[in-house]
PDB file of N, CA and C in Angstrom:
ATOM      1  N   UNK A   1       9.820  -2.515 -15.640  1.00  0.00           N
ATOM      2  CA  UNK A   1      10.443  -1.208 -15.687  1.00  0.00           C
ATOM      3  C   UNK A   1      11.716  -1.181 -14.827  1.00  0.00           C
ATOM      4  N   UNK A   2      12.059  -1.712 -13.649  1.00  0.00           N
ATOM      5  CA  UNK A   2      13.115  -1.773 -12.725  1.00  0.00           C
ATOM      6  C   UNK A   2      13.806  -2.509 -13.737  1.00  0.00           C
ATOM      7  N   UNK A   3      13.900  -3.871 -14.244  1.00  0.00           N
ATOM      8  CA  UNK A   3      14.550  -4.309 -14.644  1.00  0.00           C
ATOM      9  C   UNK A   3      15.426  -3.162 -16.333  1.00  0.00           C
ATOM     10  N   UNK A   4      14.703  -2.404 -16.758  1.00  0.00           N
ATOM     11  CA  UNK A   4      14.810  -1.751 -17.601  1.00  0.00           C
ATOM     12  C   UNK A   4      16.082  -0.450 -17.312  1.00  0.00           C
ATOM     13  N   UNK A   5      15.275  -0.195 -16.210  1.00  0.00           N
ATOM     14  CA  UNK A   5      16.506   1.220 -15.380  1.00  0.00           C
ATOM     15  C   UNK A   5      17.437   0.771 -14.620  1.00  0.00           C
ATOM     16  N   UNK A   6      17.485  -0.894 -14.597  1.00  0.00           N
ATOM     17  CA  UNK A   6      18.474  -0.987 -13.741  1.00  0.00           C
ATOM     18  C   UNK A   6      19.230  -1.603 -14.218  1.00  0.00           C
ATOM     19  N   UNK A   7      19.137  -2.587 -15.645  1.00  0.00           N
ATOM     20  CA  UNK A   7      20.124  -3.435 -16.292  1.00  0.00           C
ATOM     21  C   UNK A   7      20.091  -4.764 -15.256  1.00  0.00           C
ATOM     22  N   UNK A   8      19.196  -4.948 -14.692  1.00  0.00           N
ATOM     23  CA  UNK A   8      19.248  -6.275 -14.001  1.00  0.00           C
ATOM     24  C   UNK A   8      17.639  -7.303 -14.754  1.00  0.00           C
ATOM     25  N   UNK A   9      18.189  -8.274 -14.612  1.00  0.00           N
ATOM     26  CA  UNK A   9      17.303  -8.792 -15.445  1.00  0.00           C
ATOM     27  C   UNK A   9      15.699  -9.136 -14.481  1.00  0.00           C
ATOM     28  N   UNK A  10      15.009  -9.664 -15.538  1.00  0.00           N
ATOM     29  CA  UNK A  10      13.746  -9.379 -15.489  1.00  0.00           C
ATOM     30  C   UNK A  10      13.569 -10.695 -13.913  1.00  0.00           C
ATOM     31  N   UNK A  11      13.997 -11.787 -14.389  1.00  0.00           N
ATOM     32  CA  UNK A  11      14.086 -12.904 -13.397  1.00  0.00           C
ATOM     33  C   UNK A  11      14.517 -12.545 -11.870  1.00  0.00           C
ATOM     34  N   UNK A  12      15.691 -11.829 -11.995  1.00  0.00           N
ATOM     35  CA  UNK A  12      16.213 -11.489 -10.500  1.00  0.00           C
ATOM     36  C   UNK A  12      15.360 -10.324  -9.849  1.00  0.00           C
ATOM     37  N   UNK A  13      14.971  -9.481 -10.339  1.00  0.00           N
ATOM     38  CA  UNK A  13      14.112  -8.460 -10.432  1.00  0.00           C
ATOM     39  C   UNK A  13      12.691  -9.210  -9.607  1.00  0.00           C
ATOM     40  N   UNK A  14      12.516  -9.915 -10.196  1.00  0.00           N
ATOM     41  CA  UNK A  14      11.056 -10.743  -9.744  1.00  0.00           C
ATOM     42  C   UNK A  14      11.322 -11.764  -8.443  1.00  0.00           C
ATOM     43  N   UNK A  15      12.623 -12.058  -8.370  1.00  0.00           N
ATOM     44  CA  UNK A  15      13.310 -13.002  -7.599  1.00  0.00           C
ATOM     45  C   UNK A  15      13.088 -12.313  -6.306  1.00  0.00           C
ATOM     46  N   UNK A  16      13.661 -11.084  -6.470  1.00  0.00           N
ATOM     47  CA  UNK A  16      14.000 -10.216  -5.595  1.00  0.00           C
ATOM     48  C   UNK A  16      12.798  -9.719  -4.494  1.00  0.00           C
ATOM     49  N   UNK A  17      11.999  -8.992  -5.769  1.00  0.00           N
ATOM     50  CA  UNK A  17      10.285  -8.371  -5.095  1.00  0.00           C
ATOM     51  C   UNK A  17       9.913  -9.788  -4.273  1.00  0.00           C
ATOM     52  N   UNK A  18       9.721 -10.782  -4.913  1.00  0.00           N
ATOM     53  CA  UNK A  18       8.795 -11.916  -4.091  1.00  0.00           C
ATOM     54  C   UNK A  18       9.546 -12.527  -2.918  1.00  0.00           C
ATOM     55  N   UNK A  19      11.051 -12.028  -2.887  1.00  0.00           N
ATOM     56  CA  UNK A  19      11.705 -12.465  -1.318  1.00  0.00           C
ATOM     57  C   UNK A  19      10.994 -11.287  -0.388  1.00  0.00           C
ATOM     58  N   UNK A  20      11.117  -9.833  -1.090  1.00  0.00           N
ATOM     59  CA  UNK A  20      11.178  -8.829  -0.114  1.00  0.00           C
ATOM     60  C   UNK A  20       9.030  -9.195  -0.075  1.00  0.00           C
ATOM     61  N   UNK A  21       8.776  -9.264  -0.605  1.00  0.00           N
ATOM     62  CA  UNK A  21       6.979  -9.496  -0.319  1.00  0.00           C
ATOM     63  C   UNK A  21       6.942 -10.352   1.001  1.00  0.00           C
ATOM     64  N   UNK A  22       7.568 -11.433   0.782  1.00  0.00           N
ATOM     65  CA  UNK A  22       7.427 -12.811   2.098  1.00  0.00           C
ATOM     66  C   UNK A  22       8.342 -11.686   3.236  1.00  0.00           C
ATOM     67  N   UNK A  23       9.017 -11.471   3.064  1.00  0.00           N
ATOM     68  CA  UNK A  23       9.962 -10.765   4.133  1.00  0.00           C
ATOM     69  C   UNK A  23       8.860  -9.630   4.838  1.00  0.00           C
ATOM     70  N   UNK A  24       8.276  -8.905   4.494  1.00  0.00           N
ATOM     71  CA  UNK A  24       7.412  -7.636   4.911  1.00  0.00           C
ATOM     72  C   UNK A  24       5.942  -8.463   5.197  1.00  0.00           C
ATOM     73  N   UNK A  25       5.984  -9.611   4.905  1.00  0.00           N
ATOM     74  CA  UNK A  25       4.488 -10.178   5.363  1.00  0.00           C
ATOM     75  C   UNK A  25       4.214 -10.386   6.832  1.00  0.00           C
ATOM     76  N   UNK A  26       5.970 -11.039   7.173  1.00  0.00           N
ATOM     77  CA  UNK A  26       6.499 -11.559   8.271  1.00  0.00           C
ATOM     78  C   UNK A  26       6.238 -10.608   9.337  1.00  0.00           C
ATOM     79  N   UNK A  27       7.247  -9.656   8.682  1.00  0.00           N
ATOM     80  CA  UNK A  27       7.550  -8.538   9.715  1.00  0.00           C
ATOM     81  C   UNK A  27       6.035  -8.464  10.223  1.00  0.00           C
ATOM     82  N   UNK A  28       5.810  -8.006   9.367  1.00  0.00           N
ATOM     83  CA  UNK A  28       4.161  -6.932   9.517  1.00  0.00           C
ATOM     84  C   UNK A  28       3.589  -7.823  10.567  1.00  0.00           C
ATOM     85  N   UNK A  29       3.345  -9.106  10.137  1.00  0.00           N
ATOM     86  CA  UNK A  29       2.581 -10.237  10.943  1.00  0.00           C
ATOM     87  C   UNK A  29       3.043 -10.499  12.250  1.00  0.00           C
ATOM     88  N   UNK A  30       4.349 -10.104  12.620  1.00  0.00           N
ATOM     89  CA  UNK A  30       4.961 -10.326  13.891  1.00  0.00           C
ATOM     90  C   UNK A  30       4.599  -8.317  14.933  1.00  0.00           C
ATOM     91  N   UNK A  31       3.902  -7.986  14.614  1.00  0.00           N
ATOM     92  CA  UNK A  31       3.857  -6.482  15.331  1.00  0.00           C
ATOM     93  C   UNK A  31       5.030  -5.538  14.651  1.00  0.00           C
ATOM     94  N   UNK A  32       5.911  -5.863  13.892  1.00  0.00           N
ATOM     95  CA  UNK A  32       6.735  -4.503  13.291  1.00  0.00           C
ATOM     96  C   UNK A  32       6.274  -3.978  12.329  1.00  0.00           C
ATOM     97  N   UNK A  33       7.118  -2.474  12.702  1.00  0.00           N
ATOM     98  CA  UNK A  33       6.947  -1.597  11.565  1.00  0.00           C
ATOM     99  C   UNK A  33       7.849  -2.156  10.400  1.00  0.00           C
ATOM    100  N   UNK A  34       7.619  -1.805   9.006  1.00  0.00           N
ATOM    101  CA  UNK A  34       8.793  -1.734   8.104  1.00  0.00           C
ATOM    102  C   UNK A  34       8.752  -0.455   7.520  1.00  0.00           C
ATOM    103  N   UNK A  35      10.202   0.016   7.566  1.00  0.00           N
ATOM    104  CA  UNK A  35      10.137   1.169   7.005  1.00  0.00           C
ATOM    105  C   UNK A  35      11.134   0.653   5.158  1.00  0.00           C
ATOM    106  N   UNK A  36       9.967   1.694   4.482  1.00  0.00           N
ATOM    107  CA  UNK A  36      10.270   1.175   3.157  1.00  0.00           C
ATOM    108  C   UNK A  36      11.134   1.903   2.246  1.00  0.00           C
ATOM    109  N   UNK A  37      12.161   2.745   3.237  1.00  0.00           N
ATOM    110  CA  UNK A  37      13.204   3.477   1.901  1.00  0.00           C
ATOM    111  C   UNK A  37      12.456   4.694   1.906  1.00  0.00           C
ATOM    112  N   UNK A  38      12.668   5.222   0.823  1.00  0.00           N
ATOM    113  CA  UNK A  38      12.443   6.606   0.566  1.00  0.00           C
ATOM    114  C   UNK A  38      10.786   7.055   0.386  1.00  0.00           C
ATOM    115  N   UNK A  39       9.905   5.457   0.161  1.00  0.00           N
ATOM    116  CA  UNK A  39       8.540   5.219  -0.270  1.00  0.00           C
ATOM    117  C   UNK A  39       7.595   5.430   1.002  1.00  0.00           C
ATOM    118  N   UNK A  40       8.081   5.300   2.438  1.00  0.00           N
ATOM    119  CA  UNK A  40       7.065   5.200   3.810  1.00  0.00           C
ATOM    120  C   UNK A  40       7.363   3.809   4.542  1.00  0.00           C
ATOM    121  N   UNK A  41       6.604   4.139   5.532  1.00  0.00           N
ATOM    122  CA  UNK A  41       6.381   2.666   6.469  1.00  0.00           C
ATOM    123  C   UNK A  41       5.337   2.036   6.439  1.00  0.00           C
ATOM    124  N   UNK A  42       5.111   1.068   6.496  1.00  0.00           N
ATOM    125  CA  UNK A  42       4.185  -0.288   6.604  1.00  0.00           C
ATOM    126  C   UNK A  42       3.558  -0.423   8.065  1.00  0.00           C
ATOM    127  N   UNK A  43       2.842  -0.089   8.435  1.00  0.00           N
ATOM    128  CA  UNK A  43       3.074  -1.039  10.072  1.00  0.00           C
ATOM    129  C   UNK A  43       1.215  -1.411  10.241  1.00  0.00           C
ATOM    130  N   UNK A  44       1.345  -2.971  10.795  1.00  0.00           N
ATOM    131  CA  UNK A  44      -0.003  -3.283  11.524  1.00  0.00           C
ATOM    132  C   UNK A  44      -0.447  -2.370  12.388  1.00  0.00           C
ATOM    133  N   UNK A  45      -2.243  -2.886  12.244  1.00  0.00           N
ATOM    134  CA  UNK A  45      -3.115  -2.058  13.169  1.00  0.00           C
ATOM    135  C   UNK A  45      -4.308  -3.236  14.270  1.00  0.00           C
ATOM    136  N   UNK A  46      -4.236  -2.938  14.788  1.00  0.00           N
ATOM    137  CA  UNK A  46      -5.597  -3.861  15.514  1.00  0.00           C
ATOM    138  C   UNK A  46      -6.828  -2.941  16.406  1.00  0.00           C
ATOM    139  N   UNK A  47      -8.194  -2.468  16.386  1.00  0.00           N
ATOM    140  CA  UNK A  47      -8.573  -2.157  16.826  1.00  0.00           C
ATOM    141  C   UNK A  47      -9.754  -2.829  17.338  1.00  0.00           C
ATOM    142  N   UNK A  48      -9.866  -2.833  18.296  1.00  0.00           N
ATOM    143  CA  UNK A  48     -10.362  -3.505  19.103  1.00  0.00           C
ATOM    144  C   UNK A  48     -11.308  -2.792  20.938  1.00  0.00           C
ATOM    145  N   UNK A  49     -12.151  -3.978  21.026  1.00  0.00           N
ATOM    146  CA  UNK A  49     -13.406  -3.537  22.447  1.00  0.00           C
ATOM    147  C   UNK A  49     -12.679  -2.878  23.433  1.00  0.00           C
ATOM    148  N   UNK A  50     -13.123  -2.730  24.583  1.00  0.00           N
ATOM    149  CA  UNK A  50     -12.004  -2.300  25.941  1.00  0.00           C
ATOM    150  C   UNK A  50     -12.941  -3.152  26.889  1.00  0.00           C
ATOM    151  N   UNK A  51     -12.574  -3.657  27.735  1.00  0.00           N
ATOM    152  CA  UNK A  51     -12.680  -4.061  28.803  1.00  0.00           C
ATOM    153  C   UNK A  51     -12.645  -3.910  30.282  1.00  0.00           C
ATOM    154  N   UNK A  52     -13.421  -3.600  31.524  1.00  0.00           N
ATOM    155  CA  UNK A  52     -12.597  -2.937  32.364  1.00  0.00           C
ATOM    156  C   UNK A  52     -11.929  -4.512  33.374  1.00  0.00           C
ATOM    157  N   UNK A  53     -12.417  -5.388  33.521  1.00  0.00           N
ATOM    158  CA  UNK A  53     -11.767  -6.686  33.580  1.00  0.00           C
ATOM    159  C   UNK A  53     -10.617  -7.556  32.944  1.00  0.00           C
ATOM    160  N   UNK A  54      -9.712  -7.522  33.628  1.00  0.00           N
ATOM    161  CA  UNK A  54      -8.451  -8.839  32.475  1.00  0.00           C
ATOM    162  C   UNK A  54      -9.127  -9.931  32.322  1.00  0.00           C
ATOM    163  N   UNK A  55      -9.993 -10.705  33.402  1.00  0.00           N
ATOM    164  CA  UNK A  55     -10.618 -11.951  32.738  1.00  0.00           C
ATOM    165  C   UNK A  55     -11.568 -11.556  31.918  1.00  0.00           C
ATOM    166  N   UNK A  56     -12.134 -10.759  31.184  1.00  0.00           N
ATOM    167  CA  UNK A  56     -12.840 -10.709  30.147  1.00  0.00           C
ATOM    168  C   UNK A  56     -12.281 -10.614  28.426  1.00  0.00           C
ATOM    169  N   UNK A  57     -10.972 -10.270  29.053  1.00  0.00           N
ATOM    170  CA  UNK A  57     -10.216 -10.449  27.996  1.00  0.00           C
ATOM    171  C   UNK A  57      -9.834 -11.583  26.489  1.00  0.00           C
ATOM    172  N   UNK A  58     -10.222 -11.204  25.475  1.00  0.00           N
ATOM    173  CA  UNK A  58     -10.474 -12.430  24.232  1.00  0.00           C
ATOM    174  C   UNK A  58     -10.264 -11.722  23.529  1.00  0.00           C
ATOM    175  N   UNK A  59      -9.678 -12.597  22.198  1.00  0.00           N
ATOM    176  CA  UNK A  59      -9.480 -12.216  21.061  1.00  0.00           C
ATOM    177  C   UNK A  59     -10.609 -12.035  20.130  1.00  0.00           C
ATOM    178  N   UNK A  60     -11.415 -12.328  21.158  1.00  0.00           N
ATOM    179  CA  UNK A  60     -13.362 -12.179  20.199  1.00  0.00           C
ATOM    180  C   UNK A  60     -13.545 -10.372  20.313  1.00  0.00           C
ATOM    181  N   UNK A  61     -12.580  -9.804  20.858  1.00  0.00           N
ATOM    182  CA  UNK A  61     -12.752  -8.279  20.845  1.00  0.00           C
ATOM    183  C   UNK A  61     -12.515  -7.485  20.100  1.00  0.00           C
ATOM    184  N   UNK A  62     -11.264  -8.236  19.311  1.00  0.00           N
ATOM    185  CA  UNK A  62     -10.932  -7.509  18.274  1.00  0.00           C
ATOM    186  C   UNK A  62     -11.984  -7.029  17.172  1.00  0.00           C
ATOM    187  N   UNK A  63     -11.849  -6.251  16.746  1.00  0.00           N
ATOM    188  CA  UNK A  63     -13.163  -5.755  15.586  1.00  0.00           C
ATOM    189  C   UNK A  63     -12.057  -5.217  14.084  1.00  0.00           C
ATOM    190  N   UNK A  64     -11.251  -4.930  14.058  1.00  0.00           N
ATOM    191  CA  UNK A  64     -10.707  -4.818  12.826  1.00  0.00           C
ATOM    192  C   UNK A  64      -9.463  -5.013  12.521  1.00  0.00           C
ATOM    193  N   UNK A  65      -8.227  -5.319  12.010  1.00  0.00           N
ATOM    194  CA  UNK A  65      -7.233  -5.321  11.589  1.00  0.00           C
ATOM    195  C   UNK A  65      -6.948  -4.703  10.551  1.00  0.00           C
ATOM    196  N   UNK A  66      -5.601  -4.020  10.188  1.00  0.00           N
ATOM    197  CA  UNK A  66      -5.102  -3.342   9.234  1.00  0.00           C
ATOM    198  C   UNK A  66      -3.864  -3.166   8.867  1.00  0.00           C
ATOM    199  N   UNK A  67      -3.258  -3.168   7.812  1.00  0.00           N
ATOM    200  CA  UNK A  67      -1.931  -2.493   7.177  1.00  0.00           C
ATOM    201  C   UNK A  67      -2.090  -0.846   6.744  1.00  0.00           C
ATOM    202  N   UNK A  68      -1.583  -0.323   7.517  1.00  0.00           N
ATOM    203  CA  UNK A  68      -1.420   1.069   7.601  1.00  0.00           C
ATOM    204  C   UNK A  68      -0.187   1.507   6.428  1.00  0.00           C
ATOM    205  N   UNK A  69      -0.460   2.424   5.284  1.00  0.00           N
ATOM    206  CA  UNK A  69       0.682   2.502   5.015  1.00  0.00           C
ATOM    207  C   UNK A  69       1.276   4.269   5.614  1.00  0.00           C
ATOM    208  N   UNK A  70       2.107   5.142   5.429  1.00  0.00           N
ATOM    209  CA  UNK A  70       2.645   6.031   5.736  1.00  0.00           C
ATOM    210  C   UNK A  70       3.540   6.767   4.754  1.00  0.00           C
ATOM    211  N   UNK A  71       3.219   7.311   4.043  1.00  0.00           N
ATOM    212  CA  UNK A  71       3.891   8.047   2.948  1.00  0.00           C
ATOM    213  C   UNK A  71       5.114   8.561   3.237  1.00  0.00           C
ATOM    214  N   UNK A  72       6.174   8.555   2.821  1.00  0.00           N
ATOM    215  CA  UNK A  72       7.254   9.319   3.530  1.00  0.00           C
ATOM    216  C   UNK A  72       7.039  10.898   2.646  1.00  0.00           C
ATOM    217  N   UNK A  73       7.632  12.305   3.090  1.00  0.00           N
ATOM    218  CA  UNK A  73       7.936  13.389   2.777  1.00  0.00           C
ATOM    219  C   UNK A  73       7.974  13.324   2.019  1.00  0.00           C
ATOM    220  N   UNK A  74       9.199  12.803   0.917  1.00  0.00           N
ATOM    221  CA  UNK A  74       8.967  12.848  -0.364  1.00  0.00           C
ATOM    222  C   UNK A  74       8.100  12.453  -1.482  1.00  0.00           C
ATOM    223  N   UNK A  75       7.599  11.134  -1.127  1.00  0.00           N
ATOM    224  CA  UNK A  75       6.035  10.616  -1.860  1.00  0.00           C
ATOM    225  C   UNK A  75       5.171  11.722  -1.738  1.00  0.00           C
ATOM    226  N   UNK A  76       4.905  11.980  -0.973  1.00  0.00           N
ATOM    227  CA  UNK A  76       3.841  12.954  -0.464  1.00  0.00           C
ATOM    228  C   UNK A  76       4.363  14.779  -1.494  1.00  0.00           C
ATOM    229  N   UNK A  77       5.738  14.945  -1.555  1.00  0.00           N
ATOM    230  CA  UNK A  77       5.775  16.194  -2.312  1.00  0.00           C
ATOM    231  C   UNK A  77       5.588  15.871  -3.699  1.00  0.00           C
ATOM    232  N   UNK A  78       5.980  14.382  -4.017  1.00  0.00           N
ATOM    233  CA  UNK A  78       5.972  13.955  -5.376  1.00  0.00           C
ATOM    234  C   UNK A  78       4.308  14.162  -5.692  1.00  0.00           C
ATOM    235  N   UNK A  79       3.565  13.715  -4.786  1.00  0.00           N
ATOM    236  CA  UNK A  79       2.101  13.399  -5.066  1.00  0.00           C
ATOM    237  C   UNK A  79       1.729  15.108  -5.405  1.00  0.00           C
ATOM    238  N   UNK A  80       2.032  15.693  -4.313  1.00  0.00           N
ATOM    239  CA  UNK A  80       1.532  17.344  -4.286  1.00  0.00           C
ATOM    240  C   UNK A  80       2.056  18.176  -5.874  1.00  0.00           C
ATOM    241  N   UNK A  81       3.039  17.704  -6.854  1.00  0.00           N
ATOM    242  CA  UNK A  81       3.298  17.988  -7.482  1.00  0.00           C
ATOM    243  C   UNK A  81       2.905  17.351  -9.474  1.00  0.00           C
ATOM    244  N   UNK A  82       1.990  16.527  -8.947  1.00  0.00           N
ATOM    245  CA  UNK A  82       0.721  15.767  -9.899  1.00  0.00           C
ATOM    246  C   UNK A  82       0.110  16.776 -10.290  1.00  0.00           C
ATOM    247  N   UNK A  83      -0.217  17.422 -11.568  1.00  0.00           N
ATOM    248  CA  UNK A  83      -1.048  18.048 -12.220  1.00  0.00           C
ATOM    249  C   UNK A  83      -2.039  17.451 -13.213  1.00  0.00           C
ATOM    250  N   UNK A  84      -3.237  17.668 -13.194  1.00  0.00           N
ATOM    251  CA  UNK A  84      -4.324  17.529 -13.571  1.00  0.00           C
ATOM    252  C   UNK A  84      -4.757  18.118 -15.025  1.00  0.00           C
ATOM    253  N   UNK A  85      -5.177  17.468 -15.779  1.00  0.00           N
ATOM    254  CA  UNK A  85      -5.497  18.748 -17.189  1.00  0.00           C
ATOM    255  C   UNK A  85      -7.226  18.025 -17.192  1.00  0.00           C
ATOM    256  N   UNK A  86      -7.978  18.546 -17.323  1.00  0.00           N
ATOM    257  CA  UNK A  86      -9.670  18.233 -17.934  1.00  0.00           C
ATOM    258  C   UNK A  86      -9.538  18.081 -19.548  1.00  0.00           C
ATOM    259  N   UNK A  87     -10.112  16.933 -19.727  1.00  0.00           N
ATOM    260  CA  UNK A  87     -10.379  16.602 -21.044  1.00  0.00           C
ATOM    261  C   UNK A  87     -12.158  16.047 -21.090  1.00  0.00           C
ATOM    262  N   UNK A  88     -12.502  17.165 -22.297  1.00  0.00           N
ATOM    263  CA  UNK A  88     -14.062  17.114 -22.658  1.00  0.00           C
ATOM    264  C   UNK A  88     -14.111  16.175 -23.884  1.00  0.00           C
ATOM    265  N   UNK A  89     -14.639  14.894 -23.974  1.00  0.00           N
ATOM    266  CA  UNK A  89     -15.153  13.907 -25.097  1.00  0.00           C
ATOM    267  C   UNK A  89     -16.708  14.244 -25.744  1.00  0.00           C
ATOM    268  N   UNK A  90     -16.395  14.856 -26.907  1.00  0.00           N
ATOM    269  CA  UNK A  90     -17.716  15.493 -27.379  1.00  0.00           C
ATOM    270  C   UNK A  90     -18.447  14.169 -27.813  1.00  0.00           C
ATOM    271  N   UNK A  91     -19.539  13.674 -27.893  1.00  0.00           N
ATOM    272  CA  UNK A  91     -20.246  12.956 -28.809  1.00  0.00           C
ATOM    273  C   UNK A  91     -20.479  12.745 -30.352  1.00  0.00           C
ATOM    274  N   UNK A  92     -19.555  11.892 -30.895  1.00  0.00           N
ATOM    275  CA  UNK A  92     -19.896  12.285 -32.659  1.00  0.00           C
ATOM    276  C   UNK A  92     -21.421  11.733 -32.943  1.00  0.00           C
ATOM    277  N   UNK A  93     -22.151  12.385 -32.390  1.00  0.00           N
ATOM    278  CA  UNK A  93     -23.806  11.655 -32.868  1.00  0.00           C
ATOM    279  C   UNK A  93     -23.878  12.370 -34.239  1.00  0.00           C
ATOM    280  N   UNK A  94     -24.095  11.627 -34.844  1.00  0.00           N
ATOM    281  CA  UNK A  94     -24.286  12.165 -36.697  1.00  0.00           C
ATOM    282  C   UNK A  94     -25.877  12.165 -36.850  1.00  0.00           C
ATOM    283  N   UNK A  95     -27.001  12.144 -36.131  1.00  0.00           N
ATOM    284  CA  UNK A  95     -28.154  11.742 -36.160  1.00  0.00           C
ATOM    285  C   UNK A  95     -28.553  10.372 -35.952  1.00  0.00           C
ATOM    286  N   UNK A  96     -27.573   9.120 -36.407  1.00  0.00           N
ATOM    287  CA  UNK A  96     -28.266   7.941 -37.288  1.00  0.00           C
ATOM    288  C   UNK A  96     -27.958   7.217 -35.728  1.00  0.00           C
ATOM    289  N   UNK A  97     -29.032   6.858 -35.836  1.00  0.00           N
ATOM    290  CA  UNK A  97     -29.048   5.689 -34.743  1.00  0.00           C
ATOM    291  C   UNK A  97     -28.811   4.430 -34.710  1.00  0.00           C
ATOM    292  N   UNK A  98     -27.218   4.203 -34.978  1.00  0.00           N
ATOM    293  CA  UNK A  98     -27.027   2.836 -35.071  1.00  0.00           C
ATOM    294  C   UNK A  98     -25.321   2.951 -35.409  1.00  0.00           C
TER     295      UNK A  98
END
């Protein structure tokens, strides 16, 4: 679809996403935030034991890791502006069982 709205072809298009993928892996993996344009920010999480000692200190404490994402304002009005319709699928049972 990008390649479609943008007149850039399908190759560079793909070229492109899989630089910026390795690029935001990095970041992320090094403690930064990335902020993603008009879409939100990216940023790692680590949560983890407490300790009241520094020598008790280990990476055996950690208990979870995460990619947090962050919606920016506008995602978020875009989302709020999603409408819903209900659709009922009647059953064509004709009697015959089969």
């Amino acid at each position: 679809m990008a390649s479609n709205d943008t007149g850039i072809s399908r190759a560079m298009v793909k070229a492109v996403f899989e630089g910026l993928i390795q690029e935001i892996e990095q970041m992320v993996l090094n403690g930064h935030s990335i902020q993603l344009g008009e879409m939100g920010t990216l940023k790692f999480s680590v949560s983890c034991k407490s300790v009241e000692d520094k020598e008790d200190l280990s990476t055996d404490l950690i208990k979870r890791r995460r990619i947090i994402f962050q919606p920016s304002a506008r995602l978020k009005s875009a989302v709020n502006r999603v409408n819903f319709l209900t659709t009922v699928i009647e059953d064509e049972d004709d009697g015959n069982n089969g």
